[in-house]
N, C-alpha and C. Protein backbone atom coordinates (compact mmCIF):
# COMPACT_ATOMS: atom_id res chain seq x y z
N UNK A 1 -11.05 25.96 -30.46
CA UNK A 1 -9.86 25.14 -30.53
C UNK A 1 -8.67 25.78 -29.83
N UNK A 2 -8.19 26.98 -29.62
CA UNK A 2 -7.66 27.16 -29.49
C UNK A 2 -7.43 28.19 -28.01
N UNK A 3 -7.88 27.21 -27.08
CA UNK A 3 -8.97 27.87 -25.84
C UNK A 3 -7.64 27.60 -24.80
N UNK A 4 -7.49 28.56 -24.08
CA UNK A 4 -6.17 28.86 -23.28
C UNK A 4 -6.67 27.91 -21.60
N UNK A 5 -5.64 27.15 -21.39
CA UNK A 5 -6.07 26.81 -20.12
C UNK A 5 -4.98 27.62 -19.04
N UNK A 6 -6.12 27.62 -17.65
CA UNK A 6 -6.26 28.07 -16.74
C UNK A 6 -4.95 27.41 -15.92
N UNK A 7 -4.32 27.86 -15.02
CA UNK A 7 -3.81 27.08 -13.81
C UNK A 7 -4.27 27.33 -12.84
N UNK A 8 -4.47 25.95 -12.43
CA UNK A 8 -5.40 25.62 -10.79
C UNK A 8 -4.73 26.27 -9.76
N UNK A 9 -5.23 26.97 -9.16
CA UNK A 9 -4.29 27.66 -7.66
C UNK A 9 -5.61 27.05 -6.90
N UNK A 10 -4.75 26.47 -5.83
CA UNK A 10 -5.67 26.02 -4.66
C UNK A 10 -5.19 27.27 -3.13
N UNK A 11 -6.31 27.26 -2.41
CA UNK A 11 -6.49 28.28 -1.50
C UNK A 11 -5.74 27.71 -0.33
N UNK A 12 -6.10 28.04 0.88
CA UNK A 12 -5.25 27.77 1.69
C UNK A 12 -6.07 26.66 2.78
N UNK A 13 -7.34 26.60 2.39
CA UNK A 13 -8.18 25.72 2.50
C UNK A 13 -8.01 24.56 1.93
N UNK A 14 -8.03 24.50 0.44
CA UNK A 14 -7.65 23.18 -0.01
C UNK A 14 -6.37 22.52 0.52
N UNK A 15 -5.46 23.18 0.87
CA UNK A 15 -4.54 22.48 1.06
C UNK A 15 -4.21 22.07 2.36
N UNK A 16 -4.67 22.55 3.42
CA UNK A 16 -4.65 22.32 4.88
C UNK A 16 -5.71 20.94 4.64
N UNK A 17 -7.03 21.21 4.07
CA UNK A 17 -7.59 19.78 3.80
C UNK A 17 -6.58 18.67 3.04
N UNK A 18 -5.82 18.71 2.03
CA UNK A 18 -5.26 17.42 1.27
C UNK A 18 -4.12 17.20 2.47
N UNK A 19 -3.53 18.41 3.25
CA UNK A 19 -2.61 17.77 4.29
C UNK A 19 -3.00 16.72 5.20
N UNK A 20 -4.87 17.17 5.39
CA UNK A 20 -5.27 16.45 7.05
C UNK A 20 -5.52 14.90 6.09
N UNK A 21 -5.91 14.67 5.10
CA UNK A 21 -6.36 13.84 4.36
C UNK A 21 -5.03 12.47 4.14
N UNK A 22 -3.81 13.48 3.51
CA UNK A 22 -3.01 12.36 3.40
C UNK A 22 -2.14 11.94 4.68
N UNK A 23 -2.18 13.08 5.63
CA UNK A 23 -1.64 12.62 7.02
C UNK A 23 -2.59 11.06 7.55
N UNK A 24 -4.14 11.32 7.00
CA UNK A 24 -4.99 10.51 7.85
C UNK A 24 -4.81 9.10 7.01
N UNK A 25 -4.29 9.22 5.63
CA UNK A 25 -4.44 7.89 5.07
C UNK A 25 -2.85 7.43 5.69
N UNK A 26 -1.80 7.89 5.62
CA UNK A 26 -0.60 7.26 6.15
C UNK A 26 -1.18 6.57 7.70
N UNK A 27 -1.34 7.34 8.25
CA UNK A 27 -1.79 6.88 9.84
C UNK A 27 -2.39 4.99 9.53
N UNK A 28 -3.66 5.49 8.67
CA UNK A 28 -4.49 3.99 8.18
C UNK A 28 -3.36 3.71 7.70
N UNK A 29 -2.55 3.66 6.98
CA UNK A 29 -1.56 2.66 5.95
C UNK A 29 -0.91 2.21 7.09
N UNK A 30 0.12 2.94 7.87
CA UNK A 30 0.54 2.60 9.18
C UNK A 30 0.28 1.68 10.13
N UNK A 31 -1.25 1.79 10.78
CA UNK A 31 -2.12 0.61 11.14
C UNK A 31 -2.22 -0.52 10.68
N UNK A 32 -2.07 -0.48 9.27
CA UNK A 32 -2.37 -1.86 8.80
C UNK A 32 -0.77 -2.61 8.30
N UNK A 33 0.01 -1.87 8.23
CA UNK A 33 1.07 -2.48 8.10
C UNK A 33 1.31 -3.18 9.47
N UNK A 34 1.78 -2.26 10.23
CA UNK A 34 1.91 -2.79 11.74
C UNK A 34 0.97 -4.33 12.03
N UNK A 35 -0.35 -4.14 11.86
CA UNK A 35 -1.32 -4.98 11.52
C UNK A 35 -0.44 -6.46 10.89
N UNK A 36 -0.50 -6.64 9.79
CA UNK A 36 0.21 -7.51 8.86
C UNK A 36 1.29 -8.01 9.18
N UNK A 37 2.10 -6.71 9.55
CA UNK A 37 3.51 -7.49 9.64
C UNK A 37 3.41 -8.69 11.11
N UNK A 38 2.42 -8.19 12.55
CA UNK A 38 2.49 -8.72 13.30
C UNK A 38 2.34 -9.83 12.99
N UNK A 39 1.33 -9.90 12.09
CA UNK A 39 0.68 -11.67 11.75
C UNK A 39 1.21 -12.56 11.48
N UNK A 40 1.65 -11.20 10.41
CA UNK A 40 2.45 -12.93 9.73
C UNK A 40 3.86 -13.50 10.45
N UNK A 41 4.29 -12.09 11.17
CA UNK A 41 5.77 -12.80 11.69
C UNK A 41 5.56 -13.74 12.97
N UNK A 42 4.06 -13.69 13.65
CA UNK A 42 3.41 -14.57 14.56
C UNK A 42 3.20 -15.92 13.76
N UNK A 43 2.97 -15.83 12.86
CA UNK A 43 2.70 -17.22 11.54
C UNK A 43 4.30 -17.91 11.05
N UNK A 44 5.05 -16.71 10.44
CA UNK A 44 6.27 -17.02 10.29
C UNK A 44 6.96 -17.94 11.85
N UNK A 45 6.91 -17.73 12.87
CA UNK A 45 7.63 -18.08 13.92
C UNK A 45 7.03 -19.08 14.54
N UNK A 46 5.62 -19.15 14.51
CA UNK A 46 5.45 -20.75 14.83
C UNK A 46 4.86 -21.58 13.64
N UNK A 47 5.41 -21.27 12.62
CA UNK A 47 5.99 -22.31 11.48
C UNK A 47 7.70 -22.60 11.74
N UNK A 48 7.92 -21.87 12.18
CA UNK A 48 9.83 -22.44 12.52
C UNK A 48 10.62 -21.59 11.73
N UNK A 49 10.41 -20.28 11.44
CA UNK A 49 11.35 -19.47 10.36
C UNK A 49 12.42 -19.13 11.40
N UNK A 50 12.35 -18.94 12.33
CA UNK A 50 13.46 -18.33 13.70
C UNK A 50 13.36 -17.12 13.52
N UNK A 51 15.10 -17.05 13.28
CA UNK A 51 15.10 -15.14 13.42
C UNK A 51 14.57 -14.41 11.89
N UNK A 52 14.47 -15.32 10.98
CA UNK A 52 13.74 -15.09 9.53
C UNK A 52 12.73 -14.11 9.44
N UNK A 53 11.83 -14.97 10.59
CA UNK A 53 10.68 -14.28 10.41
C UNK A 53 10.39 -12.87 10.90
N UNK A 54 11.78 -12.34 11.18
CA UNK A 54 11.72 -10.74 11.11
C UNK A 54 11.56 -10.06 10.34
N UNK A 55 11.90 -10.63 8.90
CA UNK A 55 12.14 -9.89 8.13
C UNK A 55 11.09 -10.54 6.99
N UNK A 56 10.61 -11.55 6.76
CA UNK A 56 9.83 -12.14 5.85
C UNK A 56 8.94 -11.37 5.73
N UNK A 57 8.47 -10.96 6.76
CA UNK A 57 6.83 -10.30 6.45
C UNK A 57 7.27 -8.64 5.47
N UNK A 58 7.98 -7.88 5.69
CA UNK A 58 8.28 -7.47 5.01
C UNK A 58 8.88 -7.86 3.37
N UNK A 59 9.40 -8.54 3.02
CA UNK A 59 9.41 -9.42 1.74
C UNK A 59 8.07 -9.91 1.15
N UNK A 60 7.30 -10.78 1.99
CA UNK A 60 5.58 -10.52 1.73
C UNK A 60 5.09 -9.35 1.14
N UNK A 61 4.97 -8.23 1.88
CA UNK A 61 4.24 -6.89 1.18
C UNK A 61 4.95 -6.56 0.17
N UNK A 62 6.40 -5.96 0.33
CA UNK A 62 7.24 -5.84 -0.90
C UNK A 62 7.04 -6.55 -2.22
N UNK A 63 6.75 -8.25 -2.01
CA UNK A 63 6.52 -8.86 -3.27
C UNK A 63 5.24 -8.47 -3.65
N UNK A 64 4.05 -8.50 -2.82
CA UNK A 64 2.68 -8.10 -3.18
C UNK A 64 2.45 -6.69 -4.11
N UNK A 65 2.94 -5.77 -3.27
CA UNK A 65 3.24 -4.48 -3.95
C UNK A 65 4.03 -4.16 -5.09
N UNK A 66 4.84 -5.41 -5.50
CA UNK A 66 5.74 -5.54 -6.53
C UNK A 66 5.11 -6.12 -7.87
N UNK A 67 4.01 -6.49 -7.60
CA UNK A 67 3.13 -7.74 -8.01
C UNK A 67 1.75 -6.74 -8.59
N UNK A 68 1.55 -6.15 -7.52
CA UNK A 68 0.37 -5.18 -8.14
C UNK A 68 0.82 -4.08 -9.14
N UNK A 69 1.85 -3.49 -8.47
CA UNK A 69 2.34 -2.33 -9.40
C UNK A 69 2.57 -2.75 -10.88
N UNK A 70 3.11 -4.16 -10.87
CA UNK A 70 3.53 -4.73 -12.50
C UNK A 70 1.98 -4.90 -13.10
N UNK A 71 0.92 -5.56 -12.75
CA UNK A 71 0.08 -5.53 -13.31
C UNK A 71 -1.16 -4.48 -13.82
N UNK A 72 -0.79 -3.39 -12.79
CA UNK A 72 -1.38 -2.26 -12.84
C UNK A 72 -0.83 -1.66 -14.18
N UNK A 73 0.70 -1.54 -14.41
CA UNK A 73 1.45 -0.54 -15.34
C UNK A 73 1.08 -1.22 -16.63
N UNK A 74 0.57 -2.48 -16.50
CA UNK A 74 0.22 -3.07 -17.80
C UNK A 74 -1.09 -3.28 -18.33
N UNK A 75 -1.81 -3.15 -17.27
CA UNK A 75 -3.65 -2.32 -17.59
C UNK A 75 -4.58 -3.58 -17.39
N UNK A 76 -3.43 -4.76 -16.65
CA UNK A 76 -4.22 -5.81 -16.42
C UNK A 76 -5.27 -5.63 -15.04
N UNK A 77 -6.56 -6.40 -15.34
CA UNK A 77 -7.39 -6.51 -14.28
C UNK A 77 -6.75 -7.81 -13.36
N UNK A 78 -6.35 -8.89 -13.73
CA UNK A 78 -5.86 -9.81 -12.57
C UNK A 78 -5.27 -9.29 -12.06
N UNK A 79 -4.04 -8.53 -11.75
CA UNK A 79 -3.50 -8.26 -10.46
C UNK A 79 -4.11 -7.60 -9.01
N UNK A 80 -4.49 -6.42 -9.41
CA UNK A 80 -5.30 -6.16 -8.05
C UNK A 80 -5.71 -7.29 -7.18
N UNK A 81 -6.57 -8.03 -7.93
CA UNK A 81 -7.62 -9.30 -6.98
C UNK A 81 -6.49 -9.96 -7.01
N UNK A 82 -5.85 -10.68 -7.50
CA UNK A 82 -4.42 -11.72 -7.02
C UNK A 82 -3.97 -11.45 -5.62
N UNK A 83 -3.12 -10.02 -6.04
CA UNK A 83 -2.58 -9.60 -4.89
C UNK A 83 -3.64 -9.84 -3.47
N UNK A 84 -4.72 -9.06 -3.72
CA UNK A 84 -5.75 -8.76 -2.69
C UNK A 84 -6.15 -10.45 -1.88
N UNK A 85 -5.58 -11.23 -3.05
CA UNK A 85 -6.02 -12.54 -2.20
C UNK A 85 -4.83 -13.36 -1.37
N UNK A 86 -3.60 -12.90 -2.20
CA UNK A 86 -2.16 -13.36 -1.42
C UNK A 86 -2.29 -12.23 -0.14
N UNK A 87 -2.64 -11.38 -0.13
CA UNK A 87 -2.58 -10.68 0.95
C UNK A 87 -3.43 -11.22 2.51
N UNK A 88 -4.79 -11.76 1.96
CA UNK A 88 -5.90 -12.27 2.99
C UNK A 88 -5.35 -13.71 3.30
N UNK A 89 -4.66 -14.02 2.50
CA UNK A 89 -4.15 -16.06 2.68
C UNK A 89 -3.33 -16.38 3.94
């Protein structure tokens, strides 16, 4: 019971790996934003938003991400797939 814990020291290995790792997921996050935002502001603009649709597509992810995070913090399973489907629509 009364068993002392350890603190994790990571080497200089682990951490040059979690650098190349989260550099490589921003890059992907990056891609796909860029990705998205093109679309939809190509969607936004020949639906007729004008200069709107500069900025909508950003309001899109923001709400999505606003949307998941609330349902996540509350341990619900609908949000993920919600979001995941306002996102593909």
């Amino acid at each position: 019971m009364g068993e002392e814990r350890r603190a994790v020291v990571f080497g200089r290995t682990h951490r040059v790996v979690t650098g190349v790792v989260v550099a490589g997921a921003m890059v992907i996050a990056g891609i796909g934003f860029a990705g998205s935002y093109a679309a939809v502001r190509a969607l936004a603009e020949k639906k007729g938003f004008g200069t709107f649709s500069l900025v909508f597509p950003i309001g899109i992810d923001a709400g999505i991400l606003e949307h998941r995070t609330a349902f996540t913090a509350r341990g619900s399973d609908i949000g993920p797939p919600l979001a995941s489907a306002l996102a593909s629509a």
